[in-house]
PDB file of N, CA and C in Angstrom:
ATOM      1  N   UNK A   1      74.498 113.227 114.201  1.00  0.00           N
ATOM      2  CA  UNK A   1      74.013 112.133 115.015  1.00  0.00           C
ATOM      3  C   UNK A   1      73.661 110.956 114.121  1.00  0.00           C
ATOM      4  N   UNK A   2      73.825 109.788 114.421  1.00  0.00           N
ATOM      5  CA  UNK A   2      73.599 108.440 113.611  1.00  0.00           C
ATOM      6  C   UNK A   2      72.676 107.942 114.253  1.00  0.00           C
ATOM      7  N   UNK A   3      71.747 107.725 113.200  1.00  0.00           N
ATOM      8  CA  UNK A   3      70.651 106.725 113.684  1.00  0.00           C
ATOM      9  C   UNK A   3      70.570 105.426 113.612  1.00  0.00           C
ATOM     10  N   UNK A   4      69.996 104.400 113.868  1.00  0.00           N
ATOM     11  CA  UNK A   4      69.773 102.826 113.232  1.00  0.00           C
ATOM     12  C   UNK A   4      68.471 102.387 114.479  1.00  0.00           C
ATOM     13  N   UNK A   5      67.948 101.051 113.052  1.00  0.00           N
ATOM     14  CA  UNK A   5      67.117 100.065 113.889  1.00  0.00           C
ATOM     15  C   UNK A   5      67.684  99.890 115.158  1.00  0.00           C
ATOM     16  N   UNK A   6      67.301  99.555 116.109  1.00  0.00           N
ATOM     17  CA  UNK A   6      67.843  98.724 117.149  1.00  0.00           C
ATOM     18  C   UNK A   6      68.447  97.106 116.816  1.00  0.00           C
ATOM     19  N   UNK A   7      68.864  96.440 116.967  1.00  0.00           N
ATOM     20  CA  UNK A   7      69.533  94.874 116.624  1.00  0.00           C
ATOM     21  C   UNK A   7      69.156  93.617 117.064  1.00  0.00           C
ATOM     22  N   UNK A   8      68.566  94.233 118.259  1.00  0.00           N
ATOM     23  CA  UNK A   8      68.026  92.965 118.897  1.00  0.00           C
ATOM     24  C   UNK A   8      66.804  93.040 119.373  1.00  0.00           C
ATOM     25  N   UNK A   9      65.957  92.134 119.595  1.00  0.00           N
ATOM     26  CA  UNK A   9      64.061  91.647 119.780  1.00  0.00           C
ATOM     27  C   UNK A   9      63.515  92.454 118.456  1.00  0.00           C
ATOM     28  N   UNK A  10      63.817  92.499 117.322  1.00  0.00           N
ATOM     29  CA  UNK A  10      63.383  92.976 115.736  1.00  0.00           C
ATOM     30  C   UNK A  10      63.868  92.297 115.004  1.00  0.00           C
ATOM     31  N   UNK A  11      62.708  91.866 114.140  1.00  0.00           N
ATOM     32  CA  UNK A  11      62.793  90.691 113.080  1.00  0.00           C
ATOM     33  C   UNK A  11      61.995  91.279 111.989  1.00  0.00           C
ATOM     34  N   UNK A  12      62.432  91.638 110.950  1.00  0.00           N
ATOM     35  CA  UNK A  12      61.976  92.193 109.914  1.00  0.00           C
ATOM     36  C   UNK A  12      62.364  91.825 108.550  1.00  0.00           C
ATOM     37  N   UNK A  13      61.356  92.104 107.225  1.00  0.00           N
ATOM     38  CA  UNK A  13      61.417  91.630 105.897  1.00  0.00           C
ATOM     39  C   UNK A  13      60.851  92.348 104.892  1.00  0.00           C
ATOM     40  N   UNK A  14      61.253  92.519 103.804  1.00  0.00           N
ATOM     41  CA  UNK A  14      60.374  93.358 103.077  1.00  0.00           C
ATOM     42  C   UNK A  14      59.591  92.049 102.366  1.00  0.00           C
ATOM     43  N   UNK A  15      58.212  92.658 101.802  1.00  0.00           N
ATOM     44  CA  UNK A  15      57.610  91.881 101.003  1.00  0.00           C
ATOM     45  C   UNK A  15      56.367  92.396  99.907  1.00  0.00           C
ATOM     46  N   UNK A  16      56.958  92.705  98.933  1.00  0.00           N
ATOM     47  CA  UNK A  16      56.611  93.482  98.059  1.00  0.00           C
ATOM     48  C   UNK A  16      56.458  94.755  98.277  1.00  0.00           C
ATOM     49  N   UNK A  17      57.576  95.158  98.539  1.00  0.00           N
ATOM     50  CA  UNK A  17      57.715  96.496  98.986  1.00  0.00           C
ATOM     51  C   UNK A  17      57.358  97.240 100.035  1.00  0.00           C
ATOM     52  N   UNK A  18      57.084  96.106 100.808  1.00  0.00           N
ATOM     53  CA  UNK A  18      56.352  96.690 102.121  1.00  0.00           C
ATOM     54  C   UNK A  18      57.142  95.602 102.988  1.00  0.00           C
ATOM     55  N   UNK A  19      57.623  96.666 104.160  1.00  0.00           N
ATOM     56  CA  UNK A  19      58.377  96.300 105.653  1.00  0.00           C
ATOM     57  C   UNK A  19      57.393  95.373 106.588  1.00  0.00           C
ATOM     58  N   UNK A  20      57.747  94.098 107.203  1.00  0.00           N
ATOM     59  CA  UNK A  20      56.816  93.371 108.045  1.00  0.00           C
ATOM     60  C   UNK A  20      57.596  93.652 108.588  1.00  0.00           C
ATOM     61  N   UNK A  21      57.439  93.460 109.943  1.00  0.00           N
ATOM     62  CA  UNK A  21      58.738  93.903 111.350  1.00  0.00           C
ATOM     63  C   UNK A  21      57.773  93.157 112.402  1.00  0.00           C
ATOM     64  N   UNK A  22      58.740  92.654 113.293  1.00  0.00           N
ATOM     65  CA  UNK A  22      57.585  92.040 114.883  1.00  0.00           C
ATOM     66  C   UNK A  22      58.925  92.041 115.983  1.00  0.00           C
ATOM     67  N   UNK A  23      58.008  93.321 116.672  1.00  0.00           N
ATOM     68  CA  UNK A  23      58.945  93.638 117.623  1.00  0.00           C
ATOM     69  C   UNK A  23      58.527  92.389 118.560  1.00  0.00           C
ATOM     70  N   UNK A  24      60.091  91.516 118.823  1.00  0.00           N
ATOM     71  CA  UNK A  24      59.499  90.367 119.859  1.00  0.00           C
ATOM     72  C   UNK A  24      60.142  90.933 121.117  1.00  0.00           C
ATOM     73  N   UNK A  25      60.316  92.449 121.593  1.00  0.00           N
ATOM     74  CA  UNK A  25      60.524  92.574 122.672  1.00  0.00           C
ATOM     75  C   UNK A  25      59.201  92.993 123.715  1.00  0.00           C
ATOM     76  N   UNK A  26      58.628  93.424 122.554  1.00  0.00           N
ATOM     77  CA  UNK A  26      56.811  93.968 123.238  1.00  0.00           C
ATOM     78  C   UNK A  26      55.829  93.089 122.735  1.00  0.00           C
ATOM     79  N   UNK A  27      55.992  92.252 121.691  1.00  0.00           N
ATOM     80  CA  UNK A  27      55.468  91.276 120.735  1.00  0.00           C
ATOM     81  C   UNK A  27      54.048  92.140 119.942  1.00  0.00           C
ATOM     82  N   UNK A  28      54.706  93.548 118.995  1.00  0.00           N
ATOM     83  CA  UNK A  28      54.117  93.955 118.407  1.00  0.00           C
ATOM     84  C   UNK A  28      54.604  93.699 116.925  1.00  0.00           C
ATOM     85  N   UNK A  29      53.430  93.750 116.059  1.00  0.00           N
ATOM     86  CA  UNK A  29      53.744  93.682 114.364  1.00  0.00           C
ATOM     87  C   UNK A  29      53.428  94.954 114.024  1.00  0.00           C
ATOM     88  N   UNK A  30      54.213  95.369 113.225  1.00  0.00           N
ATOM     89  CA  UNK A  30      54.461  96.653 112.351  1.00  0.00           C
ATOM     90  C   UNK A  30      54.019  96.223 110.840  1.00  0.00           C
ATOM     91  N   UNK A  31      53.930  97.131 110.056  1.00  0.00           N
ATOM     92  CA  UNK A  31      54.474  97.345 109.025  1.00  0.00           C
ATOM     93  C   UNK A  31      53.765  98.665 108.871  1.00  0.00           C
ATOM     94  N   UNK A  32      55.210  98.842 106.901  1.00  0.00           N
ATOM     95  CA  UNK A  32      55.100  99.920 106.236  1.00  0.00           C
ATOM     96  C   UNK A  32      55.247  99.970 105.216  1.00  0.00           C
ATOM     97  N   UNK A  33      55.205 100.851 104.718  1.00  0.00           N
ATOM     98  CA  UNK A  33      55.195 101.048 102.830  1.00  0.00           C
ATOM     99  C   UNK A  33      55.775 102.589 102.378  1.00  0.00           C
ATOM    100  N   UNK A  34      55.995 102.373 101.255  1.00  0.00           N
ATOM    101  CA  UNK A  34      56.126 103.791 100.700  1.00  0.00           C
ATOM    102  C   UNK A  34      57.423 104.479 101.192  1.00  0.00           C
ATOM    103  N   UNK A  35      57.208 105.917 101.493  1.00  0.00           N
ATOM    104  CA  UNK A  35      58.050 106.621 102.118  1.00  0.00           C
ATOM    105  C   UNK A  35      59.084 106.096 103.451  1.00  0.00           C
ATOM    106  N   UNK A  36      57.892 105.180 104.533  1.00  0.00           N
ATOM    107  CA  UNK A  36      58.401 104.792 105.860  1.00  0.00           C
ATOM    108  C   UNK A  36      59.314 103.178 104.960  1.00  0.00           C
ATOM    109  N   UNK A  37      59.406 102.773 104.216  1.00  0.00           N
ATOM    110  CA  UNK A  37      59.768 101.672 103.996  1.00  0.00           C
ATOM    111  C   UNK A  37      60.924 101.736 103.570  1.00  0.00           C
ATOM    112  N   UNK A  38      61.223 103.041 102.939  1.00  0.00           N
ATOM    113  CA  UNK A  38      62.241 103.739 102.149  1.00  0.00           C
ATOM    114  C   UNK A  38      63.693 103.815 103.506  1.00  0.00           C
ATOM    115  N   UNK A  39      62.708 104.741 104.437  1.00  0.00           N
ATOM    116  CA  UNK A  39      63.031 105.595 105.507  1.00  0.00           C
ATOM    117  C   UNK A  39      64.059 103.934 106.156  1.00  0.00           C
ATOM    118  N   UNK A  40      63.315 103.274 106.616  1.00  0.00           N
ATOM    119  CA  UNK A  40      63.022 102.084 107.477  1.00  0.00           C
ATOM    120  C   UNK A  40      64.370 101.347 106.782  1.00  0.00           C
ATOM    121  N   UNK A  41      64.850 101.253 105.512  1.00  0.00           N
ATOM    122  CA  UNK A  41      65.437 100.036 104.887  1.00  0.00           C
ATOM    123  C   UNK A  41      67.102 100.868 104.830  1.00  0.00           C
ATOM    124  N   UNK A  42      66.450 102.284 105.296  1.00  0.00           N
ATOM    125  CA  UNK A  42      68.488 103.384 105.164  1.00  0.00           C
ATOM    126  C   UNK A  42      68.469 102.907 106.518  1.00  0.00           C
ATOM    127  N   UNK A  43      67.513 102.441 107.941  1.00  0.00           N
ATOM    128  CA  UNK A  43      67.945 103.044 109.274  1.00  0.00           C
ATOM    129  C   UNK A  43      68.588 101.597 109.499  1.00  0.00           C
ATOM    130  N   UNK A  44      67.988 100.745 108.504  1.00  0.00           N
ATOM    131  CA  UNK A  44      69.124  98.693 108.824  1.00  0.00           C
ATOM    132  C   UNK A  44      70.412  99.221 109.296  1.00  0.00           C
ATOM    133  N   UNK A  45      71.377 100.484 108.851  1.00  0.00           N
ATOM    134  CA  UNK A  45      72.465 100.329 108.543  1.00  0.00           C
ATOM    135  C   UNK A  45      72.656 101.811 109.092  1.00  0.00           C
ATOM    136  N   UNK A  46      73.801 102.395 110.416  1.00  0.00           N
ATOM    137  CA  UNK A  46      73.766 103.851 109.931  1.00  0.00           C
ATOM    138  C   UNK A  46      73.669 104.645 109.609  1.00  0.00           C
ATOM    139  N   UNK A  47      72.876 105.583 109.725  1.00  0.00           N
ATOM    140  CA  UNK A  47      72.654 106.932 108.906  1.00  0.00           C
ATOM    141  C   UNK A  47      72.255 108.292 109.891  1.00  0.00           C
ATOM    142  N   UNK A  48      72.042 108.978 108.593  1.00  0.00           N
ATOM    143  CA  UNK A  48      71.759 110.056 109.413  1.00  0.00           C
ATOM    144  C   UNK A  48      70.569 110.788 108.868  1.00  0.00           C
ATOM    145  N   UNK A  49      70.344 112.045 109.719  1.00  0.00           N
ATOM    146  CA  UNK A  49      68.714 112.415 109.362  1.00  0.00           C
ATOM    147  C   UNK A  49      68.848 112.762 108.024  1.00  0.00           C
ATOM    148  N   UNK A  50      69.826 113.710 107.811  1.00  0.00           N
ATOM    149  CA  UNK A  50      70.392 113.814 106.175  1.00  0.00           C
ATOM    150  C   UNK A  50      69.622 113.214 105.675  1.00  0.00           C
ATOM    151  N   UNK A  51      70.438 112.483 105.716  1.00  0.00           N
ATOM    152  CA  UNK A  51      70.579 111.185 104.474  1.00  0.00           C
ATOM    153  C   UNK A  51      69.400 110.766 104.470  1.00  0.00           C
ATOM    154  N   UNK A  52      68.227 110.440 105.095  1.00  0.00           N
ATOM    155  CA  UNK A  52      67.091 109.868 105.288  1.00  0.00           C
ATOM    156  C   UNK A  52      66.213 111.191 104.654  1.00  0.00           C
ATOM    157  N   UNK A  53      66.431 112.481 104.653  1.00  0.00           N
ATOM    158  CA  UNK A  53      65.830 113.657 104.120  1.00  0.00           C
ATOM    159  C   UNK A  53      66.181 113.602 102.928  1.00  0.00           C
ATOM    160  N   UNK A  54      67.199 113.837 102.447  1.00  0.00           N
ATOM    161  CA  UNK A  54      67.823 113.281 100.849  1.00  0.00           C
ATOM    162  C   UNK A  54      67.597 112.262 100.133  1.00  0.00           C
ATOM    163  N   UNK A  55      67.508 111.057 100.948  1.00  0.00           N
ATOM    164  CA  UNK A  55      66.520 109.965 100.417  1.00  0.00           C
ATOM    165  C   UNK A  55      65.214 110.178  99.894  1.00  0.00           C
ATOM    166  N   UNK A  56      64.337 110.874 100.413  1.00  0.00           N
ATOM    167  CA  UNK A  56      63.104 111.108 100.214  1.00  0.00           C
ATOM    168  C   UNK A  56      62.750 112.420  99.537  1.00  0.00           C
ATOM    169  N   UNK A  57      63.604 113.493  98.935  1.00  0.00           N
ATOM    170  CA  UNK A  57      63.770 114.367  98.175  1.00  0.00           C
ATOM    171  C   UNK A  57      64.326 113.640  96.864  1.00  0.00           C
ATOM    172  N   UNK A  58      65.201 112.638  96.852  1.00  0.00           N
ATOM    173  CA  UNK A  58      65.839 112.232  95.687  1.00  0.00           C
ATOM    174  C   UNK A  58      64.733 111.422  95.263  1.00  0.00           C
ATOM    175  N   UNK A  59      63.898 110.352  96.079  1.00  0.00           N
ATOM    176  CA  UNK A  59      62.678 109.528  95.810  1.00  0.00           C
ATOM    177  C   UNK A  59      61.553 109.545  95.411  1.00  0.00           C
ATOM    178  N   UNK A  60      61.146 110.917  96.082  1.00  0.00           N
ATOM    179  CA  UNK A  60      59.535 111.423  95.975  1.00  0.00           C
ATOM    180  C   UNK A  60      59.610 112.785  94.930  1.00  0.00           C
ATOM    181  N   UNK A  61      60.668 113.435  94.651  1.00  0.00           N
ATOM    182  CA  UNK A  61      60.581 114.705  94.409  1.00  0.00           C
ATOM    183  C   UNK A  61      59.972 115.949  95.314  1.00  0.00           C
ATOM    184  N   UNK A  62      60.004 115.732  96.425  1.00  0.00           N
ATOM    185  CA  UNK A  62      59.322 116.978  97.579  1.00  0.00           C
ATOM    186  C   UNK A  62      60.265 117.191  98.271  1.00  0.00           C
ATOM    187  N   UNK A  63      59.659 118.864  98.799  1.00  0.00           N
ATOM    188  CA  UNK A  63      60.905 119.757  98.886  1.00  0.00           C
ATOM    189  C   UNK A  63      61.570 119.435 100.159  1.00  0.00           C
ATOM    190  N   UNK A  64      62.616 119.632 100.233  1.00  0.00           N
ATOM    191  CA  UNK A  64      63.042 119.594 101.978  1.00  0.00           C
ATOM    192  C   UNK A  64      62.675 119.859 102.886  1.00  0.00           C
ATOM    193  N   UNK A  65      61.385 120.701 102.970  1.00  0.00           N
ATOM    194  CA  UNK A  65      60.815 121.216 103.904  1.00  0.00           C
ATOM    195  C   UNK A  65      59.526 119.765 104.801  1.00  0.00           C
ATOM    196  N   UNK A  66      58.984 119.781 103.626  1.00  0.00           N
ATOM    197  CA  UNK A  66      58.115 118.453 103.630  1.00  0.00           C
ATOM    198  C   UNK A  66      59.135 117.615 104.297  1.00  0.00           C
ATOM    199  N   UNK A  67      60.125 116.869 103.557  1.00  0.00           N
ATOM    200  CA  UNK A  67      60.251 115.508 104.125  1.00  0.00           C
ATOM    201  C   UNK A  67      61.449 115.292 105.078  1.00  0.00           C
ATOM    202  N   UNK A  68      61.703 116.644 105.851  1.00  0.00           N
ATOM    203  CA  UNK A  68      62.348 116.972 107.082  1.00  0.00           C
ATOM    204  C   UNK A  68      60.936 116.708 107.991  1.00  0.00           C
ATOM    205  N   UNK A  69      60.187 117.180 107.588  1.00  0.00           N
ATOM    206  CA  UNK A  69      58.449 116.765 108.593  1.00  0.00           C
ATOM    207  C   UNK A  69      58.311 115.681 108.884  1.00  0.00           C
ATOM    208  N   UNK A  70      58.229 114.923 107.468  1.00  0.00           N
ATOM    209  CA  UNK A  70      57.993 113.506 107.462  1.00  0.00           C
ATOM    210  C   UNK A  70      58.944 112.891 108.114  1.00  0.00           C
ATOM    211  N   UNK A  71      60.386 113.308 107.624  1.00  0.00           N
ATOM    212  CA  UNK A  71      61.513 111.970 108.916  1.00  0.00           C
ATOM    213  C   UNK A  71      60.963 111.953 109.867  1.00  0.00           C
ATOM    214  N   UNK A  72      61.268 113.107 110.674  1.00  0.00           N
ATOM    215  CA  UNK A  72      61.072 113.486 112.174  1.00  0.00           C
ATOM    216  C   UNK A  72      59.883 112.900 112.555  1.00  0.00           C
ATOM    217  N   UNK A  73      58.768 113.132 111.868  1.00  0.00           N
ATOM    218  CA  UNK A  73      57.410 112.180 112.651  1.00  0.00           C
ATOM    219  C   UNK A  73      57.895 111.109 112.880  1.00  0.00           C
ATOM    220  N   UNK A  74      58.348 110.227 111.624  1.00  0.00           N
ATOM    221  CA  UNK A  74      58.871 108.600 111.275  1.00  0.00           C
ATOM    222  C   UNK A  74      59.700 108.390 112.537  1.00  0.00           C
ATOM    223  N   UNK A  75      60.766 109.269 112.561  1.00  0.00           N
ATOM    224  CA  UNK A  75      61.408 108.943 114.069  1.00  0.00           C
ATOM    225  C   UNK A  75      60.989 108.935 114.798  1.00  0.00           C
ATOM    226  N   UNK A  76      60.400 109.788 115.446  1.00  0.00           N
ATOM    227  CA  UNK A  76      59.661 110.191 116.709  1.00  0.00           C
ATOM    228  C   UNK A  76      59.083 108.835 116.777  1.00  0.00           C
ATOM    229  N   UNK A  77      58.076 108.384 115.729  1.00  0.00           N
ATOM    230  CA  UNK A  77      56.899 106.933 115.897  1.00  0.00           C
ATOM    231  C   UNK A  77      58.227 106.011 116.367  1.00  0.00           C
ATOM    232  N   UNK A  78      59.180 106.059 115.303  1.00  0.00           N
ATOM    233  CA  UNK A  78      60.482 104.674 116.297  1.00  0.00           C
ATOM    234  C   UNK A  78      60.680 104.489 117.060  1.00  0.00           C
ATOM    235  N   UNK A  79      61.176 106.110 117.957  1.00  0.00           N
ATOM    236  CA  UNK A  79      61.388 106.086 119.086  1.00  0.00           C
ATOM    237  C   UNK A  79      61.250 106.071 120.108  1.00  0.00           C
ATOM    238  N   UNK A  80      59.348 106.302 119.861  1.00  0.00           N
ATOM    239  CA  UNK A  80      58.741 106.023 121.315  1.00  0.00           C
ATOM    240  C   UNK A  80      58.040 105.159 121.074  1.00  0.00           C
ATOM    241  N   UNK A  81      58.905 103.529 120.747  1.00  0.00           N
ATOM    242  CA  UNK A  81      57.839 102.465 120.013  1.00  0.00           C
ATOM    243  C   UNK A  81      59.001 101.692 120.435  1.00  0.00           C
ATOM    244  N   UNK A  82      60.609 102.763 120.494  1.00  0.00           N
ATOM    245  CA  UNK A  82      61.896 101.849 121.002  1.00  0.00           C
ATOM    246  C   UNK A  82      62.286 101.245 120.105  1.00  0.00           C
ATOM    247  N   UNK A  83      62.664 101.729 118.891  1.00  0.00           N
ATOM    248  CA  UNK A  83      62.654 100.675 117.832  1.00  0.00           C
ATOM    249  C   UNK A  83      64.576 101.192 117.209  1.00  0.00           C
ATOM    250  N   UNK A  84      64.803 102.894 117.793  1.00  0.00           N
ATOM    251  CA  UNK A  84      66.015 103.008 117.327  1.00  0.00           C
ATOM    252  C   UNK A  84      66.640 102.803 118.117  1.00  0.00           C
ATOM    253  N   UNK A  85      67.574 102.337 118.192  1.00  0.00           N
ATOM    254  CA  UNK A  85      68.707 102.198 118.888  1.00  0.00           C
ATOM    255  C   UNK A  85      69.415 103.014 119.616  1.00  0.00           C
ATOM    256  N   UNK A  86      69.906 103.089 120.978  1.00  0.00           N
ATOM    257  CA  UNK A  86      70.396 104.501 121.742  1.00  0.00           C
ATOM    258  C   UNK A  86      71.802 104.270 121.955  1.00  0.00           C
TER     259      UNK A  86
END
């Protein structure tokens, strides 16, 4: 399954390493850092949970178990926030 941002009412930037985002479809501001910023800057573009788990095993050094946890929360927060794309 492929994931991504959604494309439209999201306006986002990194700035010093940290994601600003303002959803202008609900007119909420986000941001993130760290791990979710990591997560956040693979979903601009296609991907998959993989790859977003491998990202953060190749990044952080923690095991797959962990940051299969961590995606899935990260998604879950996207997706009931409407932020990935269907």
């Amino acid at each position: 399954m492929t994931l991504c941002l959604r494309k439209t009412d999201l306006d986002w930037r990194e700035i010093d390493g940290e994601i600003v985002a303002l959803d202008t479809r609900d007119a909420v501001y986000l941001a993130v850092q760290g791990s979710g910023a990591l997560v956040w800057r693979l979903l601009a573009d296609p991907t998959t949970r993989d790859r977003l788990i491998d990202a953060l095993v190749e990044e952080y050094g923690i095991d797959s178990t962990r940051a299969s946890t961590d995606v899935d929360a990260f998604l879950t927060t996207l997706n009931d926030r409407g932020l990935l794309a269907s």
